[in-house]
N, C-alpha and C. Protein backbone atom coordinates (compact mmCIF):
# COMPACT_ATOMS: atom_id res chain seq x y z
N UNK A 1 79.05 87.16 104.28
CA UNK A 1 78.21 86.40 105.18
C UNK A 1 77.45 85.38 104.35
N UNK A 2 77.04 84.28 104.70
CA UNK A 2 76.41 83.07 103.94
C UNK A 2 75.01 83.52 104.41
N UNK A 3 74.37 82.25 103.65
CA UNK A 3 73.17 81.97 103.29
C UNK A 3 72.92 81.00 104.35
N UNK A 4 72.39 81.52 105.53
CA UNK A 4 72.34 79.58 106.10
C UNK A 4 70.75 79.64 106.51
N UNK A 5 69.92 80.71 105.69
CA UNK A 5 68.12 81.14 106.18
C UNK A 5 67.73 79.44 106.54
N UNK A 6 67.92 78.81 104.96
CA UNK A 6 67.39 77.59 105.63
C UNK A 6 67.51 76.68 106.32
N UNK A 7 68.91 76.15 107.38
CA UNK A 7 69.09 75.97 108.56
C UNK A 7 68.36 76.65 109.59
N UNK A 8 68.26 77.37 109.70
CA UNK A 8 67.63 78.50 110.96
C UNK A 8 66.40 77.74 112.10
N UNK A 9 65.92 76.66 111.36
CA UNK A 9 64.70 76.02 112.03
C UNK A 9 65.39 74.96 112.80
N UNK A 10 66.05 74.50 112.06
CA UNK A 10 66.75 73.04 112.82
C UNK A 10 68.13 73.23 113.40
N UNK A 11 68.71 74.27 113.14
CA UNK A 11 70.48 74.47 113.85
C UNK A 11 70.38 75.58 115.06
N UNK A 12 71.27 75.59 115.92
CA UNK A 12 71.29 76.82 116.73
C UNK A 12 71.55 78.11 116.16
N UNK A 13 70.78 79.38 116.71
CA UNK A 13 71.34 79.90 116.12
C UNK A 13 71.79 81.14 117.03
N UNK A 14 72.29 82.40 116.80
CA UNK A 14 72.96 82.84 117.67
C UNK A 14 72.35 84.46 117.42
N UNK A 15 71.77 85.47 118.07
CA UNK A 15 70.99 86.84 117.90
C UNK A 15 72.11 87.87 117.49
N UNK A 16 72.54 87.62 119.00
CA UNK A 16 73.86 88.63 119.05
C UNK A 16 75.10 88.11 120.20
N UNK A 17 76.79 88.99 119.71
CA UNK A 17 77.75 88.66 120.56
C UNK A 17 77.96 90.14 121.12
N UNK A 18 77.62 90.88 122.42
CA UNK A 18 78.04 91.29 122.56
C UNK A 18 79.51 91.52 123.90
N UNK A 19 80.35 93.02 123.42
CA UNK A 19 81.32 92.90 124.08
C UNK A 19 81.30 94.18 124.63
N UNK A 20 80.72 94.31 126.20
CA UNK A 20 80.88 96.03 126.78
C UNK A 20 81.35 96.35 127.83
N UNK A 21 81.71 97.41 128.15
CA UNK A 21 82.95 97.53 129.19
C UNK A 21 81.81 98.08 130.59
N UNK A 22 82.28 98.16 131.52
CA UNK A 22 82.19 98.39 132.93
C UNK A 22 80.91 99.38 133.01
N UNK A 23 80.80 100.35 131.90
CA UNK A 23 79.83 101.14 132.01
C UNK A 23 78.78 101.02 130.96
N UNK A 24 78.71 99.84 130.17
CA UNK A 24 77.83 99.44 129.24
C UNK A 24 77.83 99.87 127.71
N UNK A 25 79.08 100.50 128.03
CA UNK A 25 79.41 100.48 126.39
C UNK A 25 79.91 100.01 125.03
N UNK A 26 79.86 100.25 124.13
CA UNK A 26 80.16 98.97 123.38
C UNK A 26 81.82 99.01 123.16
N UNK A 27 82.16 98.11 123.19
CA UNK A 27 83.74 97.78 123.03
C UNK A 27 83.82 96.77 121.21
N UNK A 28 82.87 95.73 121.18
CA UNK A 28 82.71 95.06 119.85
C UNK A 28 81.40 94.60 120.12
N UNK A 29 80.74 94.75 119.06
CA UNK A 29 79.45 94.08 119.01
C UNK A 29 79.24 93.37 117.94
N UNK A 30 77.77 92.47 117.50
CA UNK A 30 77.86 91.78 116.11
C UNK A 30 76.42 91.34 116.56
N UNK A 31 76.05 92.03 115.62
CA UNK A 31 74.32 91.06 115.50
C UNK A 31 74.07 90.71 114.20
N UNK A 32 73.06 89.40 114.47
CA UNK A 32 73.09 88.54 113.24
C UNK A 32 71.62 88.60 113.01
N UNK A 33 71.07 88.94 113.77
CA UNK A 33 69.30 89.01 113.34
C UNK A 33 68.69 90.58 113.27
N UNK A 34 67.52 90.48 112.20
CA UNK A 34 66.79 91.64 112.18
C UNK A 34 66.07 91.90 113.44
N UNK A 35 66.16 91.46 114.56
CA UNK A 35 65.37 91.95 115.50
C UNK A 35 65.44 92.96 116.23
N UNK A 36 66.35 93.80 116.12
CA UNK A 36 66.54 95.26 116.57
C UNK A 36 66.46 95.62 115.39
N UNK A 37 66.06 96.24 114.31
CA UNK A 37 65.96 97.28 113.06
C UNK A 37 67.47 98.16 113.00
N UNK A 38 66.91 98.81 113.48
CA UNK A 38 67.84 100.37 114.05
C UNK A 38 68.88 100.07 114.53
N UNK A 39 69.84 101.50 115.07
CA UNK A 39 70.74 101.38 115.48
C UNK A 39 70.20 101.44 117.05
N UNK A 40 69.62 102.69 117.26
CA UNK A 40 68.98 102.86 118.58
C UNK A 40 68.61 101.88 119.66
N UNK A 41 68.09 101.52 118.82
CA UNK A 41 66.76 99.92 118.87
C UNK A 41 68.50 98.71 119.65
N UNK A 42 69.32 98.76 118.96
CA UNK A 42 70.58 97.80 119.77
C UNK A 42 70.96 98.55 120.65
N UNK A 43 71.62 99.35 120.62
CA UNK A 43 71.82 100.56 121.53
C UNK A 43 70.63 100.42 123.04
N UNK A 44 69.54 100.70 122.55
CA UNK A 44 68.59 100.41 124.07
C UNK A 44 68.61 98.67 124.72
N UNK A 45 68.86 97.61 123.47
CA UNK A 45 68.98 96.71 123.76
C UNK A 45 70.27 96.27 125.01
N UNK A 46 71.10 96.86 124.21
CA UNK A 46 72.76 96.59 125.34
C UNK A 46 72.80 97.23 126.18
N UNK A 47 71.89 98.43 126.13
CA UNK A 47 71.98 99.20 128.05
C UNK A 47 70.94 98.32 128.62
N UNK A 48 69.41 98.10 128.26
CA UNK A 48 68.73 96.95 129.04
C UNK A 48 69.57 95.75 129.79
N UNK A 49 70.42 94.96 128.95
CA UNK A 49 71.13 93.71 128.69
C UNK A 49 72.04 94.25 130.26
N UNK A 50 72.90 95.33 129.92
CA UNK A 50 73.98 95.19 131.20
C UNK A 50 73.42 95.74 132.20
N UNK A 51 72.70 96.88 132.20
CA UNK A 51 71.58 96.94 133.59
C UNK A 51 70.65 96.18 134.01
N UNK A 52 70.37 94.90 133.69
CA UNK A 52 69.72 93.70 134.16
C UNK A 52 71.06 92.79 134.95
N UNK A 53 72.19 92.88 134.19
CA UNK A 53 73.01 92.00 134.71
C UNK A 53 74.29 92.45 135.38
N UNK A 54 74.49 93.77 135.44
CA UNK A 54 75.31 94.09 136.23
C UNK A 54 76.02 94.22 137.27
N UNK A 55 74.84 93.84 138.59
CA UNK A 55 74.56 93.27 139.74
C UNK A 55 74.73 92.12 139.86
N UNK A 56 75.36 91.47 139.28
CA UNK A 56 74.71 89.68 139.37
C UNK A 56 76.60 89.65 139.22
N UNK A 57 76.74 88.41 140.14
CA UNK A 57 78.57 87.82 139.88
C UNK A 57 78.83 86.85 139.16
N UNK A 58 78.98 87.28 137.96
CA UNK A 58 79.03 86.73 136.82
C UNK A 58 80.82 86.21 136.31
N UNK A 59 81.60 86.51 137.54
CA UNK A 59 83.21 86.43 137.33
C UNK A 59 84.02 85.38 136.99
N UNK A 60 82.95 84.12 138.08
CA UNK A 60 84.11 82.69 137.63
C UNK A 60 83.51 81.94 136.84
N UNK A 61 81.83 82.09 136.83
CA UNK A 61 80.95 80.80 135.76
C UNK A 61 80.21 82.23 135.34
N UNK A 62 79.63 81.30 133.95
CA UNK A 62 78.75 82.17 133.20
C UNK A 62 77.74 82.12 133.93
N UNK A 63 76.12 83.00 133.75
CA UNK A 63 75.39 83.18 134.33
C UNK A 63 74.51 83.28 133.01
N UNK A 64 73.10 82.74 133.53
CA UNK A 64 72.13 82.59 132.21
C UNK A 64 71.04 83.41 132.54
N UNK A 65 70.05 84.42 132.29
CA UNK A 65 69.00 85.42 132.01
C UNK A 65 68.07 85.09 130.96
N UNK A 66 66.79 85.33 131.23
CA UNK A 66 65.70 85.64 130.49
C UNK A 66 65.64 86.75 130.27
N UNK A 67 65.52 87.68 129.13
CA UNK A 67 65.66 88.58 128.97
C UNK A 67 64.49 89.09 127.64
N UNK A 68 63.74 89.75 127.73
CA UNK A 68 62.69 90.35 126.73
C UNK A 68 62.33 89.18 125.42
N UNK A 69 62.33 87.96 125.85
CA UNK A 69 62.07 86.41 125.29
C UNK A 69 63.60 85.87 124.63
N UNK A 70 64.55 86.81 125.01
CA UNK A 70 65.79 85.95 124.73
C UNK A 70 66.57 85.62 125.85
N UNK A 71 67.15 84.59 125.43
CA UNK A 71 68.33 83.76 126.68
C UNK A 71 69.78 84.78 126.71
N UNK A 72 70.11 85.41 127.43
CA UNK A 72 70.88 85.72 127.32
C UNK A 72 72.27 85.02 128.29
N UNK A 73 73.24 84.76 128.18
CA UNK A 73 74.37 83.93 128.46
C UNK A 73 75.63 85.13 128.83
N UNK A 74 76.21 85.54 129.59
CA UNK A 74 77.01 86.48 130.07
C UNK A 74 78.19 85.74 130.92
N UNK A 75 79.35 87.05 131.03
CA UNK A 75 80.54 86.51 131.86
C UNK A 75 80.68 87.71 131.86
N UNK A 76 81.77 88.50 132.82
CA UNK A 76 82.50 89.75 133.44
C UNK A 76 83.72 89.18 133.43
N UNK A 77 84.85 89.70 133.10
CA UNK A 77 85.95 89.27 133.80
C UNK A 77 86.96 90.89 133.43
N UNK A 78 87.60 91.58 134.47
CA UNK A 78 88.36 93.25 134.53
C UNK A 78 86.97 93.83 134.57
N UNK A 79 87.07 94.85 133.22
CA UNK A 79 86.39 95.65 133.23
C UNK A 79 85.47 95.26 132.06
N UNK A 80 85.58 94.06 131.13
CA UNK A 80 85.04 93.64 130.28
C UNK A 80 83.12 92.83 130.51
N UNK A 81 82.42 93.04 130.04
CA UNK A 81 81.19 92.10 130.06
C UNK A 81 80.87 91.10 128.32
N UNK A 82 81.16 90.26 128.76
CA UNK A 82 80.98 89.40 127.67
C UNK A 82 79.35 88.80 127.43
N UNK A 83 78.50 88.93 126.34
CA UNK A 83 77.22 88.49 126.07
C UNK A 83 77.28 87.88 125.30
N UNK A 84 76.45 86.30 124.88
CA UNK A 84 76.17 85.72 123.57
C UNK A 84 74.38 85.91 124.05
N UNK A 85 73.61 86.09 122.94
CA UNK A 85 71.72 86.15 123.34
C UNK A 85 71.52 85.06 122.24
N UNK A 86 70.86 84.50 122.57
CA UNK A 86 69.55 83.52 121.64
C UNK A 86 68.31 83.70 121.76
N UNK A 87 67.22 82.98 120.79
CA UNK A 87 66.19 83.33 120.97
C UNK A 87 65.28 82.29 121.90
N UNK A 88 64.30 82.66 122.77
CA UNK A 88 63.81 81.95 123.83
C UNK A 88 63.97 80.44 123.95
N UNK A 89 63.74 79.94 122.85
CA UNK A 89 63.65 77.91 122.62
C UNK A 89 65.37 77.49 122.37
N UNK A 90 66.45 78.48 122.45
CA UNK A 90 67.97 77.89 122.45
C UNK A 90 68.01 77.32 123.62
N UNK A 91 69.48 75.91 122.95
CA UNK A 91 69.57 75.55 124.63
C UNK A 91 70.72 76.81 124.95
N UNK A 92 71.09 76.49 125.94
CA UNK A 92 71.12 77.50 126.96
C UNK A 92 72.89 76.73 127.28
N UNK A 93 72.99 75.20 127.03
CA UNK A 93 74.71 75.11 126.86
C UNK A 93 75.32 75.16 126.06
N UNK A 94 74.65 75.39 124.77
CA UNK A 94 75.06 75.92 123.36
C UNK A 94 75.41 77.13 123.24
N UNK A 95 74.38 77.96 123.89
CA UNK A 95 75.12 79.57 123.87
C UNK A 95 76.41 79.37 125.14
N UNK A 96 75.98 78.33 126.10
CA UNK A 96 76.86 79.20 126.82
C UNK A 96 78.61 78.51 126.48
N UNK A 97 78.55 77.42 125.75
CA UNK A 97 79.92 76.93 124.57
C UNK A 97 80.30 78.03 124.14
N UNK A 98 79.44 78.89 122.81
CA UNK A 98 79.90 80.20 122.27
C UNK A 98 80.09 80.83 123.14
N UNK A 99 79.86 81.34 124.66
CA UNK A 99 80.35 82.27 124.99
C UNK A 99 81.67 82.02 125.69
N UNK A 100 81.55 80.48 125.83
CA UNK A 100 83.02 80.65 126.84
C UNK A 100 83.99 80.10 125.57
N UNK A 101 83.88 79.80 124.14
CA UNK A 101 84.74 80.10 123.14
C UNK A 101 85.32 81.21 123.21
N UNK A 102 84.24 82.35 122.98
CA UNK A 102 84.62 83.76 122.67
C UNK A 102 85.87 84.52 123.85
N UNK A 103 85.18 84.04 125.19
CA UNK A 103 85.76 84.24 126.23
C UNK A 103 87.06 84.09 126.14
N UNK A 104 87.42 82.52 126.03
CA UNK A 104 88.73 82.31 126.42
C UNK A 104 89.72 82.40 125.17
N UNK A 105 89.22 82.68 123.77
CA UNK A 105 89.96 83.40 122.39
C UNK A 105 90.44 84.52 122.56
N UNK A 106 89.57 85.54 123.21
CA UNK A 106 89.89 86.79 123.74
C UNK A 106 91.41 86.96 124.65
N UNK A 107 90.92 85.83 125.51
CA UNK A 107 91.93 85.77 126.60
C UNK A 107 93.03 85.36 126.61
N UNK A 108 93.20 84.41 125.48
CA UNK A 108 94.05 83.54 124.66
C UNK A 108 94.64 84.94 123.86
N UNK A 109 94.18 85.38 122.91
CA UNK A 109 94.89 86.33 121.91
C UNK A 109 95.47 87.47 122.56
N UNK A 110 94.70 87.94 123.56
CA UNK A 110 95.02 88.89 124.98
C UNK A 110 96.20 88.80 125.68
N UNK A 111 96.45 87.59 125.38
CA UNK A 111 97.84 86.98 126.41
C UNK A 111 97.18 87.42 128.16
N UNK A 112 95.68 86.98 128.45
CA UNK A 112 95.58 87.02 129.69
C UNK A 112 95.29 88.55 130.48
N UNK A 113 95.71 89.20 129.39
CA UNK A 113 95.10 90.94 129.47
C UNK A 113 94.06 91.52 129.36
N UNK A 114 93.19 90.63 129.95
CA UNK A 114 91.73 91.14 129.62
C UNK A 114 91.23 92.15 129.70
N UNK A 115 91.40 93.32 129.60
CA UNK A 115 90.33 94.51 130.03
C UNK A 115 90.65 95.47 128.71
N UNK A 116 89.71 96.49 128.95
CA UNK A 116 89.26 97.42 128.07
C UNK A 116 90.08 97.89 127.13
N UNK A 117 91.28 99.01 127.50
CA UNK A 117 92.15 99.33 126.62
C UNK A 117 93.04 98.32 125.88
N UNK A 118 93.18 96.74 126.64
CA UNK A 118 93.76 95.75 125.95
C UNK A 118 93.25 95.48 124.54
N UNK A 119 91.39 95.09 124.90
CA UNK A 119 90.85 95.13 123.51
C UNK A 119 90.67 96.09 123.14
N UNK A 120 90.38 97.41 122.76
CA UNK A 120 90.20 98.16 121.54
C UNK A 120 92.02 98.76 121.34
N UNK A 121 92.87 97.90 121.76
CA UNK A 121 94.34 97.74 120.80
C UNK A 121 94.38 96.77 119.75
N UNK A 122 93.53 95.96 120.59
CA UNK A 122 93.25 94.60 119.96
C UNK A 122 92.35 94.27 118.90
N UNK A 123 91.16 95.25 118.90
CA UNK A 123 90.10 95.04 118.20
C UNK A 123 90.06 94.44 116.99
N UNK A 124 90.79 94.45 115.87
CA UNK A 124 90.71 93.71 115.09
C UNK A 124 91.01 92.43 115.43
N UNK A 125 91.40 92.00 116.17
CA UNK A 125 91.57 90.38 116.73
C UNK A 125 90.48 89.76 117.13
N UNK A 126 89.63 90.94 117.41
CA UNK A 126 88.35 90.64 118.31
C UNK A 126 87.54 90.47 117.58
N UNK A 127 87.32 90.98 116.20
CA UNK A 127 86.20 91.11 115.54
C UNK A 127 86.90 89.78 114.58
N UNK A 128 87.81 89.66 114.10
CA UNK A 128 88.24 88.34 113.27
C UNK A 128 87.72 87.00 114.30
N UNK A 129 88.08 87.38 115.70
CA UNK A 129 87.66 85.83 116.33
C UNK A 129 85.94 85.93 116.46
N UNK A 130 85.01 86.95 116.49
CA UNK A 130 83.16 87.04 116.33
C UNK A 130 83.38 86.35 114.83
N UNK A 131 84.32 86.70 114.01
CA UNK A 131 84.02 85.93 112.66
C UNK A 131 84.05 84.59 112.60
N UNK A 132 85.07 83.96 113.32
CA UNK A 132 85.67 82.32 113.19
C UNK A 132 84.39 82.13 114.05
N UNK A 133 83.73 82.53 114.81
CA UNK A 133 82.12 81.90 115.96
C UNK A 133 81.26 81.63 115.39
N UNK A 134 80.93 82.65 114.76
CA UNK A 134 79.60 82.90 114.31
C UNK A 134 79.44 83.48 112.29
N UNK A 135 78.85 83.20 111.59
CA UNK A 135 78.18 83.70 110.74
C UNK A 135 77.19 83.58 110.33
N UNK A 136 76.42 84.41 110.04
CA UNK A 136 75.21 85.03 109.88
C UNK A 136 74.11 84.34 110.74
N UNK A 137 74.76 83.99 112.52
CA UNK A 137 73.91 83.77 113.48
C UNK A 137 74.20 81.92 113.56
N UNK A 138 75.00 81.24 112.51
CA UNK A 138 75.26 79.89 112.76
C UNK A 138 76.29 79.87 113.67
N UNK A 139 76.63 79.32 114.33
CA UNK A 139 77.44 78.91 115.11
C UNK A 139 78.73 77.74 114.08
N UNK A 140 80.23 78.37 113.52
CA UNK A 140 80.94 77.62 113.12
C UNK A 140 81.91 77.00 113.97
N UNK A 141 82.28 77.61 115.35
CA UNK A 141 83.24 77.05 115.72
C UNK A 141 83.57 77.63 117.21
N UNK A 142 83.62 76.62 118.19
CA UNK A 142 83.92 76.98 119.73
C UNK A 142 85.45 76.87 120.51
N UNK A 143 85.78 76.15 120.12
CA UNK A 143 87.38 75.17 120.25
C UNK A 143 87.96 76.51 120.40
N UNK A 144 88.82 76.90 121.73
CA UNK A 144 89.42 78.37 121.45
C UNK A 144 90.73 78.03 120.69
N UNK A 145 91.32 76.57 120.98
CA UNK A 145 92.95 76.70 119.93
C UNK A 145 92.45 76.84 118.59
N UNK A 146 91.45 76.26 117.96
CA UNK A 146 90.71 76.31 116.92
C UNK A 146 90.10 77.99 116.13
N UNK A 147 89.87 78.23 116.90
CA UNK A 147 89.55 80.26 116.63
C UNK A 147 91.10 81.12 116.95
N UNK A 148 91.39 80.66 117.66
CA UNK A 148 92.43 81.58 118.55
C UNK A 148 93.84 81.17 116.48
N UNK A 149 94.10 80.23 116.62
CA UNK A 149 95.00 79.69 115.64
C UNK A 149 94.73 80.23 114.64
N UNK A 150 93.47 80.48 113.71
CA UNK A 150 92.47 80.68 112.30
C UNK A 150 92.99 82.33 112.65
N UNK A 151 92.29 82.98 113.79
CA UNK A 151 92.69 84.87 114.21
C UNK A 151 94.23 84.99 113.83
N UNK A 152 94.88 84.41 114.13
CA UNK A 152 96.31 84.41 114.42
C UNK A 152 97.00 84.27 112.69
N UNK A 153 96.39 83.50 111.98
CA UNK A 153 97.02 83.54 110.98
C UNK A 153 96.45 83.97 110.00
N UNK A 154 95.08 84.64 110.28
CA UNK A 154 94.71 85.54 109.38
C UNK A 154 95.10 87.12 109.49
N UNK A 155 95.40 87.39 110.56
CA UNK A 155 96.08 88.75 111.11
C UNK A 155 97.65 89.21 110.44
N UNK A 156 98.12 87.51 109.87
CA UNK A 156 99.48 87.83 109.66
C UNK A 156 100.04 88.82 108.60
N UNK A 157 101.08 89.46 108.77
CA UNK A 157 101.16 90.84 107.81
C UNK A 157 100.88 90.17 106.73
N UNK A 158 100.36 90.88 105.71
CA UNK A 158 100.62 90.42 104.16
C UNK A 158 101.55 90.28 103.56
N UNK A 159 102.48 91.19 103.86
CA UNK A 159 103.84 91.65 103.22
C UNK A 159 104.97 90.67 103.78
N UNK A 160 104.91 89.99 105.03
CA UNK A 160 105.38 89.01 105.47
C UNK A 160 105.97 88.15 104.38
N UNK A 161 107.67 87.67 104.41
CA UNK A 161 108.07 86.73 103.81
C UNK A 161 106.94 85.16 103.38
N UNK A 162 106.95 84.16 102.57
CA UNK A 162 106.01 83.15 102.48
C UNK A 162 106.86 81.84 103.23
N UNK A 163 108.11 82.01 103.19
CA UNK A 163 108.63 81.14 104.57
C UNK A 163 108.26 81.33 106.01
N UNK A 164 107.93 82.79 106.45
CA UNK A 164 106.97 83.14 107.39
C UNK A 164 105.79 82.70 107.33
N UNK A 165 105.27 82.96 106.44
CA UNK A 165 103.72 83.03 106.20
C UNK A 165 103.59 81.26 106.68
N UNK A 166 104.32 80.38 105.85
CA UNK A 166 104.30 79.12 106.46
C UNK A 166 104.64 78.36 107.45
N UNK A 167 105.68 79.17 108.35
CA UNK A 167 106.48 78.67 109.26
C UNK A 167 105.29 79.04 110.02
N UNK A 168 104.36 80.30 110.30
CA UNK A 168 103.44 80.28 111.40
C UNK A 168 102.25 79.64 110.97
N UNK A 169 101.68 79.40 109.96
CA UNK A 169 100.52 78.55 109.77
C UNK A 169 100.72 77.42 110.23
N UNK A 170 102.33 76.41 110.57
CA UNK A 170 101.93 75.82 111.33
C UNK A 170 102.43 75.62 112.31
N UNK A 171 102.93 76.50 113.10
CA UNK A 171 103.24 77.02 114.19
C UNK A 171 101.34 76.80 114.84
N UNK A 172 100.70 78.07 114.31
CA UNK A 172 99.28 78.25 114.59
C UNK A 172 98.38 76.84 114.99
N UNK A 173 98.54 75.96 113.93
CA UNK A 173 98.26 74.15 113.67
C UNK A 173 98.22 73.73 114.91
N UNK A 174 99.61 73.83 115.43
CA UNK A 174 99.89 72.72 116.56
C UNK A 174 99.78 73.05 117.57
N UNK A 175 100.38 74.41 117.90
CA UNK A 175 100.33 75.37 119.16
C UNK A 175 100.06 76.71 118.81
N UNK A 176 98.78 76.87 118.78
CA UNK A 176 98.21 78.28 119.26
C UNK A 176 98.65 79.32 119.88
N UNK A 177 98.97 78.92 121.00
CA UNK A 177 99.42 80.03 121.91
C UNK A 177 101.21 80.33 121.22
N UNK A 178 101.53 79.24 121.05
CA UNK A 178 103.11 79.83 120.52
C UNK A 178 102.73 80.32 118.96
N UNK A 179 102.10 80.46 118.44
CA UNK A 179 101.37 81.17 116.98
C UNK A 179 101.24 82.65 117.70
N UNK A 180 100.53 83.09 118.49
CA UNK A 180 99.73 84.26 118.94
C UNK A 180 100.98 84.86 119.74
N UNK A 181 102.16 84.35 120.20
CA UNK A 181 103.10 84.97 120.58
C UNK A 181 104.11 85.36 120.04
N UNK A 182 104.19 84.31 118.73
CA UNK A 182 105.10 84.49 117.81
C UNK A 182 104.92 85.93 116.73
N UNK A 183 103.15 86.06 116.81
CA UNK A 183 102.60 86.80 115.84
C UNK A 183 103.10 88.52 116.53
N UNK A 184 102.57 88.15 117.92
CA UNK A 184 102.63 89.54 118.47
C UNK A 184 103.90 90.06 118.64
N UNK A 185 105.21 89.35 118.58
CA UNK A 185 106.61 89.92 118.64
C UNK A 185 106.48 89.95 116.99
N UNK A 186 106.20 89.81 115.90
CA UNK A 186 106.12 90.04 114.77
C UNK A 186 105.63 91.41 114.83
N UNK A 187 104.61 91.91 115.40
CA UNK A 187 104.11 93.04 114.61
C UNK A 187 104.25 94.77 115.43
């Protein structure tokens, strides 16, 4: 994780991504700030977070919350609840960019399979694309061919031939989605 403390005043920055299923549990999570300590302390945070918003139809547009002085930015789509939080003074189309990045990378690497047991098959895909978003709360990158492509060819076997290894890096380059399909009949 970098150093970006001294940006923090002047760049956006991002609390937490979380990812929980139908009953508020965690599927992937990632926090970038000390503001929960504990484990607990997140834990009470993400049951607050989806029992505030659980009720609310959050299916075709994101939906934005005030939430215990953070913005929180949400989507539902299956059985999945998608969260990006900032802290009270974020704008509010900045998080909600990161979240519909995250969103449609998911959905993109998913091949459109969005729900629960899809991702934790998936999970390492999931947690490589929270990496290409976000580090250490900066915001690097929203573009889903842009994340979705970077997941895709960092996932690739190791052991993989290097005529492979190159033939999909730029496979990944140009077309994403034929990278992420090519990858998944690979493995």
């Amino acid at each position: 994780m970098a150093n970006f403390s001294i940006y923090r005043d002047v760049c956006p920055t991002i609390k937490n991504i979380l990812l929980l299923d139908s009953e508020g549990k965690r599927v992937a999570v990632k926090y970038y700030s000390d503001d929960w300590p504990t484990n607990s302390a997140k834990l009470a945070f993400e049951k607050s977070v989806f029992t505030k918003t659980q009720k609310t139809n959050a299916r075709t547009e994101a939906e934005i919350a005030m939430f215990e002085n953070y913005i929180v930015v949400y989507k539902f789509i299956q059985d999945l609840h998608f969260f990006v939080t900032g802290g009270e003074d974020e704008n509010e189309l900045i998080l909600a960019s990161v979240l519909q990045g995250f969103f449609d990378s998911v959905t993109l690497l998913l091949r459109n399979n969005v729900e629960k047991m899809e991702a934790l098959e998936n999970l390492d895909l999931i947690l490589l694309c929270l990496d290409e978003i976000v580090d250490g709360g900066m915001i690097l990158e929203t573009d889903v061919n842009n994340i979705a492509g970077k997941v895709a060819t960092h996932s690739m076997d190791a052991g993989a031939p290097l005529s492979e290894q190159a033939h999909f890096t730029s496979l990944s380059l140009d077309e994403p989605e034929g990278a992420i399909a090519r990858w998944h009949s690979l493995r």
